[in-house]
Protein backbone atom coordinates (compact mmCIF):
# COMPACT_ATOMS: atom_id res chain seq x y z
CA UNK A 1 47.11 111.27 -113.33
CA UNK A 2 49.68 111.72 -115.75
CA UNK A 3 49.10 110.08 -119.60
CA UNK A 4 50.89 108.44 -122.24
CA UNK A 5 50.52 110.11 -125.76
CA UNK A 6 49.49 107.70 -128.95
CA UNK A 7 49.22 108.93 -132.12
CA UNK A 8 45.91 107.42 -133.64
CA UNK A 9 45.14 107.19 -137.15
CA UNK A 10 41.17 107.16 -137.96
CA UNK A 11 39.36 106.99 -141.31
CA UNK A 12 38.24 110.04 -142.37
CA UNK A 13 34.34 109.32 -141.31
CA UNK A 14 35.39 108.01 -138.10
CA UNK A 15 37.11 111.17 -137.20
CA UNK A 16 34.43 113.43 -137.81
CA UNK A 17 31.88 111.34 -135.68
CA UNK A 18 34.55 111.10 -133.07
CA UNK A 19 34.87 115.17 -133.30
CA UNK A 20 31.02 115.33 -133.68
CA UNK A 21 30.14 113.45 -130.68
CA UNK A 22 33.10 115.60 -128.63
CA UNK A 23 31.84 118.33 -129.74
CA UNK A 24 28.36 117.46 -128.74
CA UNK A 25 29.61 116.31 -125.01
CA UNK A 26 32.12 118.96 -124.82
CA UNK A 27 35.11 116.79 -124.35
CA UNK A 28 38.26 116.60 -126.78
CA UNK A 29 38.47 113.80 -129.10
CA UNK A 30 41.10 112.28 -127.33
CA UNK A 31 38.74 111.86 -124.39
CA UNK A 32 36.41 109.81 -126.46
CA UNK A 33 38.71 108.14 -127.60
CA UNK A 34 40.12 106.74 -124.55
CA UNK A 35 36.58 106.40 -122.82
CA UNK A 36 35.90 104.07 -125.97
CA UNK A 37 39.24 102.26 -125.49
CA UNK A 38 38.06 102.14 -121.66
CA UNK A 39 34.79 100.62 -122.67
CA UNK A 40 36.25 97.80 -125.16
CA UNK A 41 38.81 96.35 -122.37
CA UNK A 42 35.98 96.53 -119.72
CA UNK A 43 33.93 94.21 -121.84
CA UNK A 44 36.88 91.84 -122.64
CA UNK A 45 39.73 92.56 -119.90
CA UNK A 46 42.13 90.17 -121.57
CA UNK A 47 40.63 91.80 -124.82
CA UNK A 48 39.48 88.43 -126.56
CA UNK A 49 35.85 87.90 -127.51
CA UNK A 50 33.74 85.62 -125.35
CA UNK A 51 32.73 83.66 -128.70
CA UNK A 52 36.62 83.00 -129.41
CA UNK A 53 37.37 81.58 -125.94
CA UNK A 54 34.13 79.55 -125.76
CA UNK A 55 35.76 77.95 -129.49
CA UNK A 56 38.95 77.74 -128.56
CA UNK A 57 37.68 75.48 -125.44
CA UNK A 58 35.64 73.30 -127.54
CA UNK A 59 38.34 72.55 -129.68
CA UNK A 60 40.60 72.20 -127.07
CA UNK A 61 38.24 69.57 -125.61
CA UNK A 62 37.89 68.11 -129.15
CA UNK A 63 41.31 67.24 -129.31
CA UNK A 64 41.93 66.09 -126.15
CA UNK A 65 39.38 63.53 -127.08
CA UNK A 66 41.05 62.70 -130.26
CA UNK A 67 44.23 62.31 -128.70
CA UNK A 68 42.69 60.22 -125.40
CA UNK A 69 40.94 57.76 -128.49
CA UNK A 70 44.29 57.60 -129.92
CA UNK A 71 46.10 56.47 -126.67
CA UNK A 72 43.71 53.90 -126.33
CA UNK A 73 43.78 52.88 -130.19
CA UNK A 74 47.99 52.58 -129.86
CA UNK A 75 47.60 50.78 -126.62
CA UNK A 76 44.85 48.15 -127.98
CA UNK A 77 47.57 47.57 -131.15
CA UNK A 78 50.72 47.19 -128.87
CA UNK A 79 48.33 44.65 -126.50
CA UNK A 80 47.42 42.74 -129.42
CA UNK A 81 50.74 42.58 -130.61
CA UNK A 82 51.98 41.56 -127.69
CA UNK A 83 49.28 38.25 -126.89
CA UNK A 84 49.84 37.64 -130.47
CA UNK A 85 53.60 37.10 -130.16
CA UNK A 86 53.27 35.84 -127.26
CA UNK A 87 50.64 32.58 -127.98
CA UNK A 88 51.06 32.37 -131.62
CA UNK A 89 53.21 29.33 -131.68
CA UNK A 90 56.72 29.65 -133.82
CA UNK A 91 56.45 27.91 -137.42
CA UNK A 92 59.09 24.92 -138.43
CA UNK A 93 61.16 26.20 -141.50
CA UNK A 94 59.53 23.56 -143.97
CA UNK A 95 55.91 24.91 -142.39
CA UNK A 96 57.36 28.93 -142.64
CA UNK A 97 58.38 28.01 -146.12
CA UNK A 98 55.33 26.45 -147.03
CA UNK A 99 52.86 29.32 -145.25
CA UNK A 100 55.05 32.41 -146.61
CA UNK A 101 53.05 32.87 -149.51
CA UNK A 102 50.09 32.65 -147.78
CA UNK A 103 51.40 34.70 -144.84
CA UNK A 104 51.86 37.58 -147.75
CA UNK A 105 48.57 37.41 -149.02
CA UNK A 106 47.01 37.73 -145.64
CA UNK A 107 49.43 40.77 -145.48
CA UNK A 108 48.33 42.23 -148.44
CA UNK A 109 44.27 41.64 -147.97
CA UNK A 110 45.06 43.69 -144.41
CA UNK A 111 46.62 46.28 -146.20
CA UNK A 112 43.74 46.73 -148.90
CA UNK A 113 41.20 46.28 -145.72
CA UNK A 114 43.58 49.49 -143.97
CA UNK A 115 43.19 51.04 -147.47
CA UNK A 116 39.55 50.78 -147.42
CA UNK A 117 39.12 51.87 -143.92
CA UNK A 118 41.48 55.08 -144.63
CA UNK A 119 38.91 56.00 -147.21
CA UNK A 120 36.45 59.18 -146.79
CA UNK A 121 33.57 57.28 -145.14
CA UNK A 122 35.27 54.15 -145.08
CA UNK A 123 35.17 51.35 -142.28
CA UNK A 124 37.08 47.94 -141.79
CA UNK A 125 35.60 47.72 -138.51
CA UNK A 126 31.93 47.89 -139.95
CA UNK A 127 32.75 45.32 -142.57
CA UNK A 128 34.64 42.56 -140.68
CA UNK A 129 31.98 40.01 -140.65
CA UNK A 130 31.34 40.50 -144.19
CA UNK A 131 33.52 40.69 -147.37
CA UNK A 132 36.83 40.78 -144.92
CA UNK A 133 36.17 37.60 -142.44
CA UNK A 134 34.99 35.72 -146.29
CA UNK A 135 38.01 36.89 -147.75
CA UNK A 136 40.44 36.30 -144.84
CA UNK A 137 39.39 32.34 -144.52
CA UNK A 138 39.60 31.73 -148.23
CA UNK A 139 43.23 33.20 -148.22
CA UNK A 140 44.21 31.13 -144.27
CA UNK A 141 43.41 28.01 -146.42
């Protein structure tokens, strides 16, 4: 069987317990070396860790979890979107003039509520029947 040549470059303790234990087993330290190399790819064929491929599938299943809740969070938006352009009946332009500023203020109490919920720990969903719901009917009147 004919071999490849590969220069290897060892610290200097390393080479003298490779040498050492050829010595001792009376082979050459090229022979340990590649029974060692042997060894390593025998354990790991692909020559990746089990621990790394056991984390690399638990993220992987992490974020196709994340991006499954996502899917469903986008679709649950458009959906609402959609019934709510679809019932909410158009205004009359004295009524549109007359609810703008309150249609802004709604708009701006949902974007402090996003706010809120974008915050470390933070929840809109936990709080709607609290501060949010009191908030939103004062500002709908």
């Amino acid at each position: 069987m004919s071999r490849m040549g590969i220069t290897v470059y060892l610290p200097p303790e390393l080479e003298s317990q490779v040498l050492r234990i050829a010595k001792s087993r009376n082979l050459s330290a090229s022979g340990i070396i590649a029974n060692a190399v042997k060894t390593l790819f025998a354990e790991n064929p692909n020559g990746v860790p089990d621990g790394v491929t056991r984390q690399l599938a638990r993220i992987e299943s992490r974020l196709d979890k994340v991006m499954r809740d996502n899917a469903i969070l986008k679709e649950a938006l458009f959906f609402y979107v959609r019934v709510w352009l679809e019932y909410n009946p158009k205004l009359d332009e004295e009524e549109a003039e007359i609810n703008a500023a309150s249609d802004q203020a709604r708009f701006e109490l949902y974007l402090d509520y996003v706010r809120r919920g974008l915050e470390p720990r933070g929840s809109v969903a936990g709080d709607w029947e609290g501060q949010f719901a009191q908030a939103f009917a004062e500002v709908r009147r």
